[in-house]
C-alpha atoms as a PDB file:
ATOM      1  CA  UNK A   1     168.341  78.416  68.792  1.00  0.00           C
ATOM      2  CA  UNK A   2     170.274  77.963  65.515  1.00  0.00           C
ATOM      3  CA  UNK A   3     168.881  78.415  62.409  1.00  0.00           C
ATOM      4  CA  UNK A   4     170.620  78.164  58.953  1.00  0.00           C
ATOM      5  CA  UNK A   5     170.360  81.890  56.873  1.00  0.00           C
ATOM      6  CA  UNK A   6     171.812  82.120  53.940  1.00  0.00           C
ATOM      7  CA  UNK A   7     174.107  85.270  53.923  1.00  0.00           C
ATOM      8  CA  UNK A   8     171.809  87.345  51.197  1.00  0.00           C
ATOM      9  CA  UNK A   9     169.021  86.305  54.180  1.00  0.00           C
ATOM     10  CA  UNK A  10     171.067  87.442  56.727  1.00  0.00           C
ATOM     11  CA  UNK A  11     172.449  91.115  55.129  1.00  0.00           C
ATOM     12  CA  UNK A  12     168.783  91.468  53.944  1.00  0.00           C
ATOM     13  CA  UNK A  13     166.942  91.334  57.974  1.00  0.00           C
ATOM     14  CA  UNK A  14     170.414  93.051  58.963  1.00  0.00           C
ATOM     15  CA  UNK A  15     169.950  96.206  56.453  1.00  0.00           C
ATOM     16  CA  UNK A  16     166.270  96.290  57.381  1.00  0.00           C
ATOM     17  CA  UNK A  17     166.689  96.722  61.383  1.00  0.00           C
ATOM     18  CA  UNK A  18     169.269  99.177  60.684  1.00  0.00           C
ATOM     19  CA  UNK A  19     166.139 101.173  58.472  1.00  0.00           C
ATOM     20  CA  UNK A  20     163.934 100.356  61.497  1.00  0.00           C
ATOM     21  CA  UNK A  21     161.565  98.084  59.116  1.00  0.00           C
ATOM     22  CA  UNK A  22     161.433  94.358  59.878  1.00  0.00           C
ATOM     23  CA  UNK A  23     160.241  91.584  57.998  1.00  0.00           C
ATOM     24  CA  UNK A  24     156.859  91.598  59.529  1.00  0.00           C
ATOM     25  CA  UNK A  25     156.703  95.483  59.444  1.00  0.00           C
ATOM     26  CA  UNK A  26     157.685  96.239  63.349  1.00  0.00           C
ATOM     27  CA  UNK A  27     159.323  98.515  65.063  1.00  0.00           C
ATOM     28  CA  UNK A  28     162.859  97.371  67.083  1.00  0.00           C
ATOM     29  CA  UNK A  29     160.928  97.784  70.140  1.00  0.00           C
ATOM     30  CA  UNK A  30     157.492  96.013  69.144  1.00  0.00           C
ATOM     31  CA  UNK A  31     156.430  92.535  70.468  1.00  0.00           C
ATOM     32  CA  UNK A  32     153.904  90.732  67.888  1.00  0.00           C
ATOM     33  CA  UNK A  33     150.286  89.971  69.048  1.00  0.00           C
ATOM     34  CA  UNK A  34     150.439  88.261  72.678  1.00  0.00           C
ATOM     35  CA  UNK A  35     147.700  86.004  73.040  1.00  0.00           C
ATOM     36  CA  UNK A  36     146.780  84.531  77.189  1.00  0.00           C
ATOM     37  CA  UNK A  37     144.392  82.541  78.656  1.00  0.00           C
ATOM     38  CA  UNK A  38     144.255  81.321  82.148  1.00  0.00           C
ATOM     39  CA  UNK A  39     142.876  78.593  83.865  1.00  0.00           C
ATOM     40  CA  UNK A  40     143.837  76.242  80.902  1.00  0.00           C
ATOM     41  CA  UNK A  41     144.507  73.280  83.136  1.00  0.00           C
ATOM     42  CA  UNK A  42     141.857  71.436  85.680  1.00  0.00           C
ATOM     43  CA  UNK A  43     144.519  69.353  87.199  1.00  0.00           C
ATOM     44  CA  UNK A  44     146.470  72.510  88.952  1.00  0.00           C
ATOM     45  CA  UNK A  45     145.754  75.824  91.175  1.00  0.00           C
ATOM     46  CA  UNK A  46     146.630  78.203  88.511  1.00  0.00           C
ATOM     47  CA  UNK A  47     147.553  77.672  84.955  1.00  0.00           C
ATOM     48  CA  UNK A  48     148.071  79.774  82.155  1.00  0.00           C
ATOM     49  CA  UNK A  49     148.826  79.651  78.219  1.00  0.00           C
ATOM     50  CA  UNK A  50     150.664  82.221  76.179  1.00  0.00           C
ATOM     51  CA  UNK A  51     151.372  82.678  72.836  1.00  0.00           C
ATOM     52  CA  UNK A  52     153.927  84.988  70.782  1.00  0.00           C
ATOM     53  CA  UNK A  53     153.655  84.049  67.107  1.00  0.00           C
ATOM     54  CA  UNK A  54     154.718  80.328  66.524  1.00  0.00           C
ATOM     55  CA  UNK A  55     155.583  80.529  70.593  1.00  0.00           C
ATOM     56  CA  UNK A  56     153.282  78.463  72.518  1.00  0.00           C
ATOM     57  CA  UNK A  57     153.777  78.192  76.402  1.00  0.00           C
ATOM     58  CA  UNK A  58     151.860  76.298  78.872  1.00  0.00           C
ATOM     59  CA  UNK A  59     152.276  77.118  82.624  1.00  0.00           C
ATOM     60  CA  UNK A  60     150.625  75.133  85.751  1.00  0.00           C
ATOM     61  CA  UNK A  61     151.070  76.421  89.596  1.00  0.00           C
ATOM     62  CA  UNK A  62     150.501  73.837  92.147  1.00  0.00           C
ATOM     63  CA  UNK A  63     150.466  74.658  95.278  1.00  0.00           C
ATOM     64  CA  UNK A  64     152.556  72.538  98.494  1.00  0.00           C
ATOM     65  CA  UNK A  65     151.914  72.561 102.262  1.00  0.00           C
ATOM     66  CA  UNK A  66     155.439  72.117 103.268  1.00  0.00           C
ATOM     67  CA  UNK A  67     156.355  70.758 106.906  1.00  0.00           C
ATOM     68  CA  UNK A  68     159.623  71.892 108.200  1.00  0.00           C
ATOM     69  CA  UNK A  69     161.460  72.386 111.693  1.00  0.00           C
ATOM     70  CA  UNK A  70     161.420  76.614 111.330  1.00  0.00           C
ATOM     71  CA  UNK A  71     160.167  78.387 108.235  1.00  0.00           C
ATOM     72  CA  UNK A  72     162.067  81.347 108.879  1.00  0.00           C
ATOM     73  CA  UNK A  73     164.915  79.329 107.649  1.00  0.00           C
ATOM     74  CA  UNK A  74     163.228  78.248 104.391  1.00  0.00           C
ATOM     75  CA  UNK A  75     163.251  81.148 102.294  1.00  0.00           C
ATOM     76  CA  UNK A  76     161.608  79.619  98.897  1.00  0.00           C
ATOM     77  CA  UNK A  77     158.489  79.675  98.403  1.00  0.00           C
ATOM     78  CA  UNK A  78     158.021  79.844  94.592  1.00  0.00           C
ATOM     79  CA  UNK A  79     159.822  76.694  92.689  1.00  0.00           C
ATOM     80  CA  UNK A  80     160.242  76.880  89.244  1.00  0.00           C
ATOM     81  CA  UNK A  81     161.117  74.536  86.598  1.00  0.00           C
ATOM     82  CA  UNK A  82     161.292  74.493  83.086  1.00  0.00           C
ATOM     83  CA  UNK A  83     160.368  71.376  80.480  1.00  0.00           C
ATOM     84  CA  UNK A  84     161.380  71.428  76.848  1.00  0.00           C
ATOM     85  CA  UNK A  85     158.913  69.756  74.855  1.00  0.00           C
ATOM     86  CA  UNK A  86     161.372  67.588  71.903  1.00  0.00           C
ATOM     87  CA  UNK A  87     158.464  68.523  69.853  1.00  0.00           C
ATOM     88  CA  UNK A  88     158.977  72.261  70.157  1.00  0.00           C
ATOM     89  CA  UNK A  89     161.750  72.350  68.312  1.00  0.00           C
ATOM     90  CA  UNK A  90     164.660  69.412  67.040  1.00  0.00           C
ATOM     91  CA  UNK A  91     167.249  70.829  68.997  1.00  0.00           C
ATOM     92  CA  UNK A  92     165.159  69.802  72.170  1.00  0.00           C
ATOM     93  CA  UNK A  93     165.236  65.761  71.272  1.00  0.00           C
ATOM     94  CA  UNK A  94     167.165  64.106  73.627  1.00  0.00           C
ATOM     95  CA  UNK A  95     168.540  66.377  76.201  1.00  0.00           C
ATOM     96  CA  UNK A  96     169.203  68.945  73.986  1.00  0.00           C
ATOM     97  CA  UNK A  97     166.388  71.098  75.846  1.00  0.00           C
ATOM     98  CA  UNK A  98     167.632  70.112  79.363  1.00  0.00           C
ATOM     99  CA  UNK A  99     170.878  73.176  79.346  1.00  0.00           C
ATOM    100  CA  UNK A 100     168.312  75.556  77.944  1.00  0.00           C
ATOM    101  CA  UNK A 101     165.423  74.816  80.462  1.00  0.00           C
ATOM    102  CA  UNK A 102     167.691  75.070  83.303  1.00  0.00           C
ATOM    103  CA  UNK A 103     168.821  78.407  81.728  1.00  0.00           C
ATOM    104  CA  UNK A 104     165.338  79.441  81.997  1.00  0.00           C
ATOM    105  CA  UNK A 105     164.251  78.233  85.416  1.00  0.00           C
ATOM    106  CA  UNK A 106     167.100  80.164  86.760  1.00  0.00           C
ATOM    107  CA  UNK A 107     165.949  83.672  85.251  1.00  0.00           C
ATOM    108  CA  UNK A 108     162.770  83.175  86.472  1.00  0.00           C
ATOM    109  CA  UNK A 109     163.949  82.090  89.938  1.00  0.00           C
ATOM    110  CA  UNK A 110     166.336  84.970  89.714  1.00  0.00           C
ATOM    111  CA  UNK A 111     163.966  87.804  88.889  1.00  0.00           C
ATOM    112  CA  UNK A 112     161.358  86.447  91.828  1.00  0.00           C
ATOM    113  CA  UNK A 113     164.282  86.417  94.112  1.00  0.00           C
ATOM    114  CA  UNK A 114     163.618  89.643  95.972  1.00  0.00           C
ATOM    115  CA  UNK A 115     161.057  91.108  98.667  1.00  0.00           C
ATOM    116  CA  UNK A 116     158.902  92.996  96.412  1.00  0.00           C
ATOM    117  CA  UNK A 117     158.317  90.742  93.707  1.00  0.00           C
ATOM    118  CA  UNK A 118     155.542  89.313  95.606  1.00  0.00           C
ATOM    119  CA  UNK A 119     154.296  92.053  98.387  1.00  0.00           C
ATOM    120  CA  UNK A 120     151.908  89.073 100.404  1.00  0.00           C
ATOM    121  CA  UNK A 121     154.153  86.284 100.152  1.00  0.00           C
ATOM    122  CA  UNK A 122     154.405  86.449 103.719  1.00  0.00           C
ATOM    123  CA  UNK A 123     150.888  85.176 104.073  1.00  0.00           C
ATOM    124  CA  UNK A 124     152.410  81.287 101.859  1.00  0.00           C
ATOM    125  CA  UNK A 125     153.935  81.520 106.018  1.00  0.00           C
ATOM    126  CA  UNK A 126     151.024  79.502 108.021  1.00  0.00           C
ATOM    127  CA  UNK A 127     152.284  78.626 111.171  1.00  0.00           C
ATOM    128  CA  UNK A 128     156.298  78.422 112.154  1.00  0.00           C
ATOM    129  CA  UNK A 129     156.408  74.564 111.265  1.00  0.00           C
ATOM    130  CA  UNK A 130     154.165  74.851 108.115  1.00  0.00           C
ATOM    131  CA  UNK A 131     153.998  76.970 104.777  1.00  0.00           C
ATOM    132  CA  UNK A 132     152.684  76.724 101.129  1.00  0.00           C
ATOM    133  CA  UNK A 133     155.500  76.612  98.299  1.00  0.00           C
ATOM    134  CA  UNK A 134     154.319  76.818  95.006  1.00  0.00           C
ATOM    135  CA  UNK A 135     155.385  74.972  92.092  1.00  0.00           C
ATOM    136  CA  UNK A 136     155.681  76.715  88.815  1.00  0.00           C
ATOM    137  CA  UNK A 137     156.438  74.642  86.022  1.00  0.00           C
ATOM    138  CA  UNK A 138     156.872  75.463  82.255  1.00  0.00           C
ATOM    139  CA  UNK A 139     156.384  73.759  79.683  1.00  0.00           C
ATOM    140  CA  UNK A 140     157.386  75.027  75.958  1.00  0.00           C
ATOM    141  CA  UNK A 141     155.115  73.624  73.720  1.00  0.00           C
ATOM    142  CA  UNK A 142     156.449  74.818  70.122  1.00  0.00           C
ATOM    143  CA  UNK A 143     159.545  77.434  69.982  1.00  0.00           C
ATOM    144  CA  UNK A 144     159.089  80.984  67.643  1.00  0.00           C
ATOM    145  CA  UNK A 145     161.308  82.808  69.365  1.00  0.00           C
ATOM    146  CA  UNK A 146     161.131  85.050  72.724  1.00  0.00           C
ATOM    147  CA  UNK A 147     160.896  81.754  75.105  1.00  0.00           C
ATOM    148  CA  UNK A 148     161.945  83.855  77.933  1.00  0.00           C
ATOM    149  CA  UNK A 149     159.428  87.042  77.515  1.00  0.00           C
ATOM    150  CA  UNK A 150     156.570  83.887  76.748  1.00  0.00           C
ATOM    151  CA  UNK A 151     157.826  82.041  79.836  1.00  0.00           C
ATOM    152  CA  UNK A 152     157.669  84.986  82.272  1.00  0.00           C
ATOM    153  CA  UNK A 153     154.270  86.065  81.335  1.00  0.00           C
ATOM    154  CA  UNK A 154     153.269  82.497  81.913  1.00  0.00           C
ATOM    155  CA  UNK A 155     154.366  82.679  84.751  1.00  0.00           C
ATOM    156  CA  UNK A 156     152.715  85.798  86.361  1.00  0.00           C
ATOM    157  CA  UNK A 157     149.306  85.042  84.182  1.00  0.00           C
ATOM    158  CA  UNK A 158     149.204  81.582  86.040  1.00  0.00           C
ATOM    159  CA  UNK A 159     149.809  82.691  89.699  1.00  0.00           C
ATOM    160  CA  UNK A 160     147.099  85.544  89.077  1.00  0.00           C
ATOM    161  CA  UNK A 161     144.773  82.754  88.590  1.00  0.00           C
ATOM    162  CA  UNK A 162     146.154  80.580  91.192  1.00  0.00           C
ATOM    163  CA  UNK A 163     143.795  80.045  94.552  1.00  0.00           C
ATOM    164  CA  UNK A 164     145.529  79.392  97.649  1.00  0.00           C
ATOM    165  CA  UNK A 165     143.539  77.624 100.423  1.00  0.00           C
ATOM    166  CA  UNK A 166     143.206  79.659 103.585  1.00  0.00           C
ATOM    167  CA  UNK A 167     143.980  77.163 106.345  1.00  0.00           C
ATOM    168  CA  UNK A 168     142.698  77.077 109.951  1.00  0.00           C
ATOM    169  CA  UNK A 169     146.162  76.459 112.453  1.00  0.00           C
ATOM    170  CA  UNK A 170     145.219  75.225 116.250  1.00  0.00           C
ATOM    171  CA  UNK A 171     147.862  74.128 119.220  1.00  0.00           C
ATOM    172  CA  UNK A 172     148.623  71.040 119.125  1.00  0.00           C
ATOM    173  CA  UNK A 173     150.889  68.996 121.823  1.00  0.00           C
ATOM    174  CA  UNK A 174     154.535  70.123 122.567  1.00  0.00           C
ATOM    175  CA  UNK A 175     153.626  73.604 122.119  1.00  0.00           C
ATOM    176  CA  UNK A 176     153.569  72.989 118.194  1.00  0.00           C
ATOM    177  CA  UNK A 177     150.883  74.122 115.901  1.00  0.00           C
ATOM    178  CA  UNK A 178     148.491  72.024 113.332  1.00  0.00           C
ATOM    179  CA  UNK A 179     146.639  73.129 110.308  1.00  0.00           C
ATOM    180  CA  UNK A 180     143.232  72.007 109.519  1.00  0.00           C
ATOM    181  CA  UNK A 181     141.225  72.494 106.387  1.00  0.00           C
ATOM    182  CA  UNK A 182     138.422  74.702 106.893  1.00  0.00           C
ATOM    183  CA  UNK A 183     134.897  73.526 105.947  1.00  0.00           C
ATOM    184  CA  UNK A 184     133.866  75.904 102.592  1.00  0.00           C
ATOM    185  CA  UNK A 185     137.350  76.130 101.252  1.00  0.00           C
ATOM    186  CA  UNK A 186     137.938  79.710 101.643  1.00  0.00           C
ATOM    187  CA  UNK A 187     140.673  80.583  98.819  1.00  0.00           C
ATOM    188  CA  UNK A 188     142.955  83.692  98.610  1.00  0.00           C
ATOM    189  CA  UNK A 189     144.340  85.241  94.986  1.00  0.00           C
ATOM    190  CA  UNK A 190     148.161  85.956  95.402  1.00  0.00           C
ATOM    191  CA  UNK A 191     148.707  89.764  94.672  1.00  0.00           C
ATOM    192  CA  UNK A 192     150.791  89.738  91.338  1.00  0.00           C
ATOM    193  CA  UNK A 193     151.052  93.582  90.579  1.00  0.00           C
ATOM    194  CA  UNK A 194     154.182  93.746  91.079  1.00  0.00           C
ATOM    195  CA  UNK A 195     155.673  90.044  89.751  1.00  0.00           C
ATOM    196  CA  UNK A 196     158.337  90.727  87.418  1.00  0.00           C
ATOM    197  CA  UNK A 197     158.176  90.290  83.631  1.00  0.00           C
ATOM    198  CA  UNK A 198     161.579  89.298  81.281  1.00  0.00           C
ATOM    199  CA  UNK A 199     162.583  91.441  78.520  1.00  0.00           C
ATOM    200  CA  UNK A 200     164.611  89.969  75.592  1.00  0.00           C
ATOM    201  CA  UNK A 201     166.778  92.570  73.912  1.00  0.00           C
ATOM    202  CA  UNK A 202     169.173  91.126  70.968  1.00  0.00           C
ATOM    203  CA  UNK A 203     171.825  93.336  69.106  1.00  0.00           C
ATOM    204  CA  UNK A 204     171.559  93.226  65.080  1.00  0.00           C
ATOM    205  CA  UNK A 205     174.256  95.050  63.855  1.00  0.00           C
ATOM    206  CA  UNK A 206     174.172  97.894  65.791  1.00  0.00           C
ATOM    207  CA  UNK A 207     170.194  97.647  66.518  1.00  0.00           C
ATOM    208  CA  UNK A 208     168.801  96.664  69.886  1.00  0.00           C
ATOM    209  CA  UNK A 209     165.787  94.585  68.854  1.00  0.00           C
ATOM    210  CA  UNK A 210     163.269  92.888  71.482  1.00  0.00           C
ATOM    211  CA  UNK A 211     160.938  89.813  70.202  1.00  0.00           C
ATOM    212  CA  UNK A 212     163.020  88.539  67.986  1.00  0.00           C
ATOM    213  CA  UNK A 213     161.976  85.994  65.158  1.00  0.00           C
ATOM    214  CA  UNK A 214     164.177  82.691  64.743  1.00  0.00           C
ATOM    215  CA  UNK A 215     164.696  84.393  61.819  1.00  0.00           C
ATOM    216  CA  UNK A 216     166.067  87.185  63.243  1.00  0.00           C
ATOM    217  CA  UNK A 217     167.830  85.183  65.753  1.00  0.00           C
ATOM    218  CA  UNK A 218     170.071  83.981  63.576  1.00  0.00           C
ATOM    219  CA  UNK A 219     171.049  87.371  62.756  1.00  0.00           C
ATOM    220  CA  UNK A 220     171.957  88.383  66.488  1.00  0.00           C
ATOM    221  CA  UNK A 221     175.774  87.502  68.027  1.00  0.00           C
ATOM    222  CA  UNK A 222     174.559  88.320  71.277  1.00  0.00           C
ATOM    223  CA  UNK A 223     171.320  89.117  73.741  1.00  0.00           C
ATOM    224  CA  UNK A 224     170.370  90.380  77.516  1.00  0.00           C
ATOM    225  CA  UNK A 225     167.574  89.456  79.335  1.00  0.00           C
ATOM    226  CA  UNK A 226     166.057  92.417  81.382  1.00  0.00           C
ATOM    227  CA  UNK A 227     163.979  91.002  84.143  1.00  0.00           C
ATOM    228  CA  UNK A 228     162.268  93.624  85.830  1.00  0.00           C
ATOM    229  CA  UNK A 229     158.814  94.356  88.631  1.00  0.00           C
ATOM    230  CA  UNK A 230     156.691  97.799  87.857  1.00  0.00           C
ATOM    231  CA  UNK A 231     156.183  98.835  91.566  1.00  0.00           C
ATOM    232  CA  UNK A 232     154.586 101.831  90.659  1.00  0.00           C
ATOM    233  CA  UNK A 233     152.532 103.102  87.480  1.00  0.00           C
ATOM    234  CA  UNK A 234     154.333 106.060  87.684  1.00  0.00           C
ATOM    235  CA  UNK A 235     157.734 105.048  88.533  1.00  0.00           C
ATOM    236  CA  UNK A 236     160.256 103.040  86.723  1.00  0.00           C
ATOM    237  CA  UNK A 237     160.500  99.180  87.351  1.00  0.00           C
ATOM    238  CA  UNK A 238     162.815  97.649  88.921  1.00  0.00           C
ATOM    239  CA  UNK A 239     165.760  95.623  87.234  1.00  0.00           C
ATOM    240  CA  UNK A 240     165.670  92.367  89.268  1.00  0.00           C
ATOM    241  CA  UNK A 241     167.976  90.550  86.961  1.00  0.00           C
ATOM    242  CA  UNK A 242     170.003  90.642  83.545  1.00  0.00           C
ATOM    243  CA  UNK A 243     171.558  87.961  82.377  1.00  0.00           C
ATOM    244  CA  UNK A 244     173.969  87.939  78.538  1.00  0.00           C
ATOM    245  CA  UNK A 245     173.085  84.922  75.941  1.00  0.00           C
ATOM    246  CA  UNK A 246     174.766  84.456  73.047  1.00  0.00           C
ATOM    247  CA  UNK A 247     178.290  83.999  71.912  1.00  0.00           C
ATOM    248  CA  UNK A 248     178.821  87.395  71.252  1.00  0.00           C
ATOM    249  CA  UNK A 249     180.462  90.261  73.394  1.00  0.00           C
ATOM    250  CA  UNK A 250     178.690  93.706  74.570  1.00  0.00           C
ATOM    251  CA  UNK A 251     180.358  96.724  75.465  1.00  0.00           C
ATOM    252  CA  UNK A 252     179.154  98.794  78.465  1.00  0.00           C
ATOM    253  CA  UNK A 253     177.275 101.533  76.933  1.00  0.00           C
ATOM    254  CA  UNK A 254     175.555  98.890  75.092  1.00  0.00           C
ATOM    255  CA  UNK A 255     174.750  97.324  77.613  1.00  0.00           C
ATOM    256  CA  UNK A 256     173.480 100.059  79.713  1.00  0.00           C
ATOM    257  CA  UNK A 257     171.287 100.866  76.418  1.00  0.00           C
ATOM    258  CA  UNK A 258     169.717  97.251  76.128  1.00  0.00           C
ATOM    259  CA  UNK A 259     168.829  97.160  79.635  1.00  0.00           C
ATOM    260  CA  UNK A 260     166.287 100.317  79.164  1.00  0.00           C
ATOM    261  CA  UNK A 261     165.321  99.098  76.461  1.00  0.00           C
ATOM    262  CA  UNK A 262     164.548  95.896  77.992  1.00  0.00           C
ATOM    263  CA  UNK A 263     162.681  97.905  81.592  1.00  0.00           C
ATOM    264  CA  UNK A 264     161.123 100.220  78.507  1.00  0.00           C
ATOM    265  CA  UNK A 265     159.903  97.145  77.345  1.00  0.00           C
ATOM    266  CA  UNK A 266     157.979  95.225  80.506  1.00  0.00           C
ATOM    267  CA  UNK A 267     156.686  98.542  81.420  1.00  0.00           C
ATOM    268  CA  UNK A 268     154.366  98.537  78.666  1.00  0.00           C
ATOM    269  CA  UNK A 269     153.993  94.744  78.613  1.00  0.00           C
ATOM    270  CA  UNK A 270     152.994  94.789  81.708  1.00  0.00           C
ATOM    271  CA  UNK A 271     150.686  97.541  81.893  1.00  0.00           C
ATOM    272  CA  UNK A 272     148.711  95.683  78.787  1.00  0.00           C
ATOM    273  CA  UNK A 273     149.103  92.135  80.655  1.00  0.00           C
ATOM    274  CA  UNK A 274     147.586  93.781  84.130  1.00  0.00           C
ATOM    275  CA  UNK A 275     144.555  95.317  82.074  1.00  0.00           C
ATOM    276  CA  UNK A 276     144.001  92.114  80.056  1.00  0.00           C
ATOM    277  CA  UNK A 277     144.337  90.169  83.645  1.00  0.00           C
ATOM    278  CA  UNK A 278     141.375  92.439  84.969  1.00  0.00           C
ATOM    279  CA  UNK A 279     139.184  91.954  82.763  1.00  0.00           C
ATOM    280  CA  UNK A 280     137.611  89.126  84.470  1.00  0.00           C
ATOM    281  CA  UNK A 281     138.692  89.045  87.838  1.00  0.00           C
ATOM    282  CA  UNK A 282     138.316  84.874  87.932  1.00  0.00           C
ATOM    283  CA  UNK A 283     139.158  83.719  84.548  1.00  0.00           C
ATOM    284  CA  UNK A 284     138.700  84.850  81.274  1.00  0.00           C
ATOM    285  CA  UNK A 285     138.857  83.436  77.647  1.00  0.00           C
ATOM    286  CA  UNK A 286     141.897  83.366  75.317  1.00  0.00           C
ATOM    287  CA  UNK A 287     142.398  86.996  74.169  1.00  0.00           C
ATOM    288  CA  UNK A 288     145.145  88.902  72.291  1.00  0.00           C
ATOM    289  CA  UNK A 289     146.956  92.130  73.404  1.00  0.00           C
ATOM    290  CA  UNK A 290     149.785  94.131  72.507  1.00  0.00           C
ATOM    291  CA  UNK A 291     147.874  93.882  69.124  1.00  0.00           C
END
């Protein structure tokens, strides 16, 4: 987002990355406090809230029982979708927000958009007429920078804490199959140790940076999101996508720099995020990590 420096502001943040001391007194590869809480929202099966300085993002999973003539040829079953509250940020009045959701929606589809992303997926597949999809949707509440590395851990905080109804299938005429609810309600928790987080890694000067300020932002020509799954704690993850923002041009050493920065970067998120998820295996409280 754009955000008037003066150019005394602007040599000032750009002389301080170069000295590896930032306004706030990080490191280039530091994120600020993170804080999560799930189960924010009654009205859905999962829901999540994260926060990354002035970044507040809301996150709701719903989940669909989807009807269809062969679910072996309906491949999604995570939807996601993006809203831009106007009051996150001016540039979002009107449809300002509506390129720049769409932007995001598609990273997050993008970096789900593999086979290990999700190891029991295959269970959303109930009978061959009938799955669950689930509906992600975003919502970003106020903008402070690193919408996309808020967004993903949404995301992945909100289907931990999503319940998916196990349903009962029996034969039904024509050889097809029904699904019943089951008395009780038995739910299932969808296995999110391996659901990819998004890195945000911005060149200052000659300085990769990840969580970026607005402030900082505005310092920045160009950026690459690193979206990447840990599949092992003792492996490295696994880029799932990258994607270039920004009006700027990288080079591809540079590039090849940001993006392990950027795995570098959800490999310790994510190890923090899974312990922080654990702590309660249900629900728990609003808490801050990466502190």
């Amino acid at each position: 987002m754009d955000l008037r420096l003066s150019d005394a502001e602007k040599v000032f943040i750009i002389h301080g990355v170069q000295e590896g001391v930032r306004n706030d007194g990080r490191s280039c590869g530091d994120y600020r406090p993170m804080w999560v809480e799930c189960g924010v929202l009654a009205t859905t099966d999962g829901s999540a809230r994260v926060r990354i300085g002035d970044t507040d993002v809301l996150c709701g999973v719903k989940c669909e029982l989807v009807e269809c003539e062969d679910t072996s040829k309906e491949t999604e079953r995570l939807m996601f979708s993006v809203d831009c509250s106007a009051n996150a940020s001016p540039q979002f009045i009107g449809k300002g927000g509506d390129d720049y959701a769409e932007e995001l929606a598609d990273a997050l589809h993008f970096s789900y958009d593999n086979d290990c992303s999700i190891p029991d997926i295959a269970k959303l597949t109930i009978t061959s007429t009938h799955y669950w999809r689930l509906n992600v949707d975003v919502v970003i509440l106020q903008y402070g920078g690193s919408i996309v590395d808020a967004a993903a851990v949404a995301a992945k905080a909100a289907l931990y804490d999503t319940e998916v109804v196990g349903l009962l299938t029996r034969r039904a005429d024509e050889k097809k199959m029904s699904v019943e609810l089951p008395e009780g309600g038995a739910t299932w928790r969808i296995d999110v140790s391996r659901a990819p987080l998004i890195s945000s890694v911005s060149k200052i000067g000659s300085i990769n940076v990840v969580d970026v300020t607005p402030q900082e932002e505005a310092c920045s020509f160009a950026a690459l999101w690193v979206g990447a799954s840990v599949q092992k704690a003792s492996a490295d993850p696994l880029v799932t996508m990258t994607r270039q923002t920004g009006g700027g041009s990288l080079d591809a050493a540079s590039i090849n720099d940001m993006v392990q920065m950027g795995v570098n970067a959800v490999a310790r998120l994510n190890s923090q995020l899974m312990e922080q998820l654990a702590v309660d295996n249900k629900r728990f409280p609003g808490q801050t990590f990466l502190s």
